[in-house]
Protein backbone atom coordinates (compact mmCIF):
# COMPACT_ATOMS: atom_id res chain seq x y z
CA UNK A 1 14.54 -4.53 -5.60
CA UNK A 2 11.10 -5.03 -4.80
CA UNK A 3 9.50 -7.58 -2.58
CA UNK A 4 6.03 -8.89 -2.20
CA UNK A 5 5.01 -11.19 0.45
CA UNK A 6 2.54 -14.00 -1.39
CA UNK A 7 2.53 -15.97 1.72
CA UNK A 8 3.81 -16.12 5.27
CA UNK A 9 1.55 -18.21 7.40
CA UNK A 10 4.11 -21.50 9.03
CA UNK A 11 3.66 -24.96 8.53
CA UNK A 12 -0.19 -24.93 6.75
CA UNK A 13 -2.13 -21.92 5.20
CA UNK A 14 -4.06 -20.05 7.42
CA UNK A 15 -7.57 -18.16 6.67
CA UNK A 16 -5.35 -15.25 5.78
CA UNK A 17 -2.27 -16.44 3.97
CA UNK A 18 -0.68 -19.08 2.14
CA UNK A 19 2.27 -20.68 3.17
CA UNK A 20 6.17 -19.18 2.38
CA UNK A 21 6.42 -17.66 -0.64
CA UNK A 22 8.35 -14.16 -1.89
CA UNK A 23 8.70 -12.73 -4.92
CA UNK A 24 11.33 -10.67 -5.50
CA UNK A 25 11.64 -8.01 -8.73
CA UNK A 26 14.53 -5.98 -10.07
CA UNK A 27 14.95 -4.44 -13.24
CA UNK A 28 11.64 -6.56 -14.64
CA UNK A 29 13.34 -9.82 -13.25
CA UNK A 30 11.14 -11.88 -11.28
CA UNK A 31 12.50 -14.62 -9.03
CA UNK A 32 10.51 -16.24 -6.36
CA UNK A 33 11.70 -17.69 -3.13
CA UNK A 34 9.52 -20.94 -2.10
CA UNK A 35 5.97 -21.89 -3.39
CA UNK A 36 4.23 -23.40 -0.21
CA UNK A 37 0.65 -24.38 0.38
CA UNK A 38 -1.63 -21.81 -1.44
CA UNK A 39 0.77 -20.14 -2.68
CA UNK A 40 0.10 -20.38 -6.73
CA UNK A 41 -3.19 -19.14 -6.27
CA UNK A 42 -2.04 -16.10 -4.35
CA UNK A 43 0.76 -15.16 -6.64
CA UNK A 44 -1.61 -14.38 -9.42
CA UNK A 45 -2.40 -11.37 -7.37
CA UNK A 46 0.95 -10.03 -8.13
CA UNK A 47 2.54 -11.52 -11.52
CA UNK A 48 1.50 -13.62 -14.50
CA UNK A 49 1.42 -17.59 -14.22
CA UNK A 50 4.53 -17.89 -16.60
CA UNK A 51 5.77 -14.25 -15.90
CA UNK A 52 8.29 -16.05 -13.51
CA UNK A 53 12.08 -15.73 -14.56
CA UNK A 54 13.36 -18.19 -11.43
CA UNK A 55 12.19 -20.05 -8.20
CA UNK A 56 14.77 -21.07 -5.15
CA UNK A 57 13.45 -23.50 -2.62
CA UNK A 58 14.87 -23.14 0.20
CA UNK A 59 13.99 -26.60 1.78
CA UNK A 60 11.10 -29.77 0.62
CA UNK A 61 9.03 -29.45 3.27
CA UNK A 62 5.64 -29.17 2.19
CA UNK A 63 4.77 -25.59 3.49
CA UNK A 64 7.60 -24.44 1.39
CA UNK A 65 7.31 -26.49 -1.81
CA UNK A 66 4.67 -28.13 -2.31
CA UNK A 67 2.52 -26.04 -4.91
CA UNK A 68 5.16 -26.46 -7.59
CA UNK A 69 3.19 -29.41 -8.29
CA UNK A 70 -0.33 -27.43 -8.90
CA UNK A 71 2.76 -24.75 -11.03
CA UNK A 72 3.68 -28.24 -12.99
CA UNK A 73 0.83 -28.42 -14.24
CA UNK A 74 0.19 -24.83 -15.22
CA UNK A 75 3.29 -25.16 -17.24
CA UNK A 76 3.57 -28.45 -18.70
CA UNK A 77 -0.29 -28.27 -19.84
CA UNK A 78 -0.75 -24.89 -21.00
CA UNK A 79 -3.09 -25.03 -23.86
CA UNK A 80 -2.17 -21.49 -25.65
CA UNK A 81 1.35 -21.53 -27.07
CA UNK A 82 2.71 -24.79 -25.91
CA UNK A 83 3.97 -26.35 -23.05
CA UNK A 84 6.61 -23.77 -21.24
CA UNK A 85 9.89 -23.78 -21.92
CA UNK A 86 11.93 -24.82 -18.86
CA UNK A 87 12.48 -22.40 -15.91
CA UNK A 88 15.62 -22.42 -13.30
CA UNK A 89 14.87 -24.53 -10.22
CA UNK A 90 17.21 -24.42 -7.58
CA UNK A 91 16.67 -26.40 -4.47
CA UNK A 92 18.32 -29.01 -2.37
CA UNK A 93 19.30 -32.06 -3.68
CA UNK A 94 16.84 -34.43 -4.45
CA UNK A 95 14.03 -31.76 -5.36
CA UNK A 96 12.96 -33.47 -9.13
CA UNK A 97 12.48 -36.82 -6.93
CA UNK A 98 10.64 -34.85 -4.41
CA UNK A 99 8.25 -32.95 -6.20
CA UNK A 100 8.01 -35.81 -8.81
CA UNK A 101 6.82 -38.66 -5.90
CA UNK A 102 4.39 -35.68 -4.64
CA UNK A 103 2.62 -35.03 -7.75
CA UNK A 104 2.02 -39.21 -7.50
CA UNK A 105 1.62 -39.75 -11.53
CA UNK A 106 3.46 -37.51 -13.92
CA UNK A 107 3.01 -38.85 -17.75
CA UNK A 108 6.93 -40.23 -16.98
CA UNK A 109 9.64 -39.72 -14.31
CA UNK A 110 11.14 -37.00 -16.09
CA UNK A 111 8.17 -34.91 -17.20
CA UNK A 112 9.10 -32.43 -14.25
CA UNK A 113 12.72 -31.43 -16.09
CA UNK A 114 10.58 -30.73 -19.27
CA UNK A 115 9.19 -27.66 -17.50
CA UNK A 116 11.32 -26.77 -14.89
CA UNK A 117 15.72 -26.78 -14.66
CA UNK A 118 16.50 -28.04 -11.94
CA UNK A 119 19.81 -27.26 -9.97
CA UNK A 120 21.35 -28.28 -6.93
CA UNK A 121 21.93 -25.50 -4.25
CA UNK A 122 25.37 -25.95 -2.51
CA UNK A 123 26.43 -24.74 0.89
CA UNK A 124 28.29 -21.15 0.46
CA UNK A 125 27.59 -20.90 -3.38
CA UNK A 126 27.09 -17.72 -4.88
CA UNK A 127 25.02 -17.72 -8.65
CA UNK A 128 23.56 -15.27 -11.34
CA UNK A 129 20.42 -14.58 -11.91
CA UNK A 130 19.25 -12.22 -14.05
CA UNK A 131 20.30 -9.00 -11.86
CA UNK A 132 20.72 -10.86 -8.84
CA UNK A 133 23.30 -11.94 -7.15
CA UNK A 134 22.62 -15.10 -4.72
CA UNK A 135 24.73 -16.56 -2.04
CA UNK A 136 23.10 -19.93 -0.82
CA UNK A 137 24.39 -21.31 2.71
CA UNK A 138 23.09 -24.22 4.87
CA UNK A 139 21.04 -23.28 7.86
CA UNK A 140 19.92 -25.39 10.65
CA UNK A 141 17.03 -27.74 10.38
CA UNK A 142 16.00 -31.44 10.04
CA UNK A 143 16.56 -31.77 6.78
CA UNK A 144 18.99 -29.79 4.03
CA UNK A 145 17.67 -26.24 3.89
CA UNK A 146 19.44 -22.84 2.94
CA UNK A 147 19.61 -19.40 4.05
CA UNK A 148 19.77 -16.62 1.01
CA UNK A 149 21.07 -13.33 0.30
CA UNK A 150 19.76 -11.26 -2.40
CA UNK A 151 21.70 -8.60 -3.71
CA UNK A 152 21.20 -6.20 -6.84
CA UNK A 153 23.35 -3.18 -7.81
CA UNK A 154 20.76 0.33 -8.27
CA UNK A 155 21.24 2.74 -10.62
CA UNK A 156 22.40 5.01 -8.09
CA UNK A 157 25.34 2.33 -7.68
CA UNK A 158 24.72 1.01 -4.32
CA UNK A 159 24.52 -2.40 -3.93
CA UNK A 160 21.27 -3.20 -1.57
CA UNK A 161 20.62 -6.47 -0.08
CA UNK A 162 17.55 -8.68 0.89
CA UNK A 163 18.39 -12.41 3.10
CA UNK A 164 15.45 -14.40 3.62
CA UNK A 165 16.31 -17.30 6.64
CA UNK A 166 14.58 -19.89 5.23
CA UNK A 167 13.55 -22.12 8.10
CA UNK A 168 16.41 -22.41 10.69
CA UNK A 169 17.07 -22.79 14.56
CA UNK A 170 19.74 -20.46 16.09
CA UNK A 171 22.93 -20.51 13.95
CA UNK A 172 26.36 -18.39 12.93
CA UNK A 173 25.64 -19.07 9.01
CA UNK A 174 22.27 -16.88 8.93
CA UNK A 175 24.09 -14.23 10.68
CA UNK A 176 26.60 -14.42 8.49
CA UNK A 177 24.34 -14.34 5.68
CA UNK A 178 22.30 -11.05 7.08
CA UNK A 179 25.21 -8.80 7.75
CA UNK A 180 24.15 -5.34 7.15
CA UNK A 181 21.05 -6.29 5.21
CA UNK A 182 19.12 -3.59 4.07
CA UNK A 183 16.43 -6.29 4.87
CA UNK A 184 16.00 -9.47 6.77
CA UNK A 185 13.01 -11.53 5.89
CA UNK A 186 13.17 -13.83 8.96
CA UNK A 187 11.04 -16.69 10.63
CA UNK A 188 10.26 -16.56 14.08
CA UNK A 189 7.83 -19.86 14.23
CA UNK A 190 8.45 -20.47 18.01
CA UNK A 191 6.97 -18.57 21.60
CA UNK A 192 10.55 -17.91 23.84
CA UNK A 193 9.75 -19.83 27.08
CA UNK A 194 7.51 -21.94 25.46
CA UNK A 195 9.34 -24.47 22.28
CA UNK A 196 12.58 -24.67 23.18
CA UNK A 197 13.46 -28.00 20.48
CA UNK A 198 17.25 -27.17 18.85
CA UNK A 199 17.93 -26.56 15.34
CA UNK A 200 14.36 -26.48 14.20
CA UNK A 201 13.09 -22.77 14.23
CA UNK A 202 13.95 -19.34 16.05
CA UNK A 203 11.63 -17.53 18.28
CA UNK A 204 11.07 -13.69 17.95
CA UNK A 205 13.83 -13.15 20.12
CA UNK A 206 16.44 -15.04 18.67
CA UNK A 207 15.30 -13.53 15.36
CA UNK A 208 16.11 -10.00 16.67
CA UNK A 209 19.08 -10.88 17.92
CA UNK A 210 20.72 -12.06 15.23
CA UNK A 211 19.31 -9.42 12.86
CA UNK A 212 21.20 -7.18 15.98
CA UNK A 213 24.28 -9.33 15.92
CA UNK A 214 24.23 -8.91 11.58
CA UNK A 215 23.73 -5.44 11.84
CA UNK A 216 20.78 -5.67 9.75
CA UNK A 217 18.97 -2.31 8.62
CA UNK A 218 15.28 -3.60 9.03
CA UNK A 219 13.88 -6.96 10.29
CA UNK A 220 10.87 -8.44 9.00
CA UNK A 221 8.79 -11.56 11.04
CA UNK A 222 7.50 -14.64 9.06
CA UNK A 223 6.65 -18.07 8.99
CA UNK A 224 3.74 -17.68 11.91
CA UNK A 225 2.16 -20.67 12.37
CA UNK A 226 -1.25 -20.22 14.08
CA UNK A 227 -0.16 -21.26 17.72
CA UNK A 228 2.35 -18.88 17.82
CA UNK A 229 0.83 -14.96 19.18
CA UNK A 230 2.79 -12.79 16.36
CA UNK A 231 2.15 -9.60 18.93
CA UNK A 232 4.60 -11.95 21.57
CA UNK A 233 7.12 -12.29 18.80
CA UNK A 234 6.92 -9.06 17.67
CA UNK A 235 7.31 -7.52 21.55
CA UNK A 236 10.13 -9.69 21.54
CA UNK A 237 12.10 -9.06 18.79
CA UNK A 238 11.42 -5.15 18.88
CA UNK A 239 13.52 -5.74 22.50
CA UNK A 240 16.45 -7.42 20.76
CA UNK A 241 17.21 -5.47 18.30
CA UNK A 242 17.41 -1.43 17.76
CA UNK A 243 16.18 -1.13 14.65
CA UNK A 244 12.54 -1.48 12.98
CA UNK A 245 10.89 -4.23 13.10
CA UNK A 246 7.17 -5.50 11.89
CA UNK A 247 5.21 -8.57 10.82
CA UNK A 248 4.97 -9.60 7.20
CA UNK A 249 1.14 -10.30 6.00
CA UNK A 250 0.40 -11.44 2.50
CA UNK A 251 0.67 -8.63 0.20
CA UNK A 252 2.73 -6.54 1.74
CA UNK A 253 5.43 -5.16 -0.94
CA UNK A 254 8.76 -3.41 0.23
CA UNK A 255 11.18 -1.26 -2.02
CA UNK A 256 14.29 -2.03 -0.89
């Protein structure tokens, strides 16, 4: 697999990134994990608009959606060839409502499901796609939002895995969910000593811990939001656990 970070800045865009988004490659698949602010733009960098095979939201808040409604557009009025055929959605319940009330005045309620499939993600479901196998679980915050692992079978017959946390306080199901990941794409929005508000977001502590506890392989900070020192967070999650660990930044691609 191969993943590219198109954005990684928490809560809004910063002057360097966009907001969470992944995308994840294997064997010319491409799936992307979350679409936040600024994210469509950015992911032009790396793929085709309509080169996407499948998108996974992990959650509706708006840093982590809310450019599938600038993507709706891209697909359902694309002038050369005709409007896109529909692509797999999968995202909590209630997504087609959610991005349909953002985007304020479709042509009709269900223009959305002309362009994109959408699915409901269920708690400890595992799905196809393309190469990939997915296992969805609920994490902890506010509202429903999942936890993911990623796995795809190389030629050399090893099975390698990628979890991204999604956005999540301190809980057993991402552990479970990152045990011995060859790589653990994991937020770390909070200071330790500083937010201390449960099941809303770990701190880069907590975030190496639990990569420690999983027995993770390599551990990967994201979702920074601006008022959060990543050099803090990465100090402290570089203490917790024993393997490597860095800071994601837009563009970054890892072979895993």
């Amino acid at each position: 697999m191969k993943l590219t970070v198109v954005g990684c800045s928490g809560s809004f865009p910063s002057a360097e990134s966009a907001c969470s988004s992944y995308l994840v490659e294997a064997d010319g698949y491409r799936l992307l994990l979350d679409m936040g602010n600024g994210a469509l733009g950015e992911l032009q960098r790396h793929c085709g608009l309509y080169d996407l095979d499948a998108i996974i939201l992990s959650h509706l808040h708006a840093d982590h959606c809310i450019d599938m409604c600038a993507y709706f557009v891209a697909r359902y009025y694309r002038h050369e060839g005709g409007r896109c055929e529909a692509i797999p959605v999968y995202g909590p319940q209630g997504t087609e409502q959610r991005l349909t009330t953002a985007y304020a005045d479709t042509p009709s309620e269900k223009s959305m499901s002309e362009v994109f499939d959408f699915r409901d993600l269920a708690p400890r479901s595992t799905f196809r796609l393309g190469p990939l196998t997915v296992t969805a679980d609920r994490v902890r915050h506010p509202v429903e939002t999942y936890g993911f692992r990623i796995e795809h079978e190389g030629h050399e017959g090893r099975t390698r895995a990628l979890v991204y946390s999604g956005d999540t306080g301190p809980c057993d199901t991402l552990c479970d969910l990152a045990r011995g990941a060859d790589l653990f794409l994991c937020e770390a929005s909070f200071t330790d000593g500083k937010e201390d508000i449960p099941e809303l977001h770990l701190n880069g502590r907590q975030a190496g811990e639990c990569a420690q506890r999983a027995g993770a392989e390599r551990l990967v900070l994201t979702h920074i939001p601006l008022w959060t020192d990543p050099r803090h967070n990465l100090r402290d999650a570089q203490a917790a656990f024993s393997g490597p660990v860095e800071m994601a930044r837009p563009g970054a691609v890892y072979e895993i």
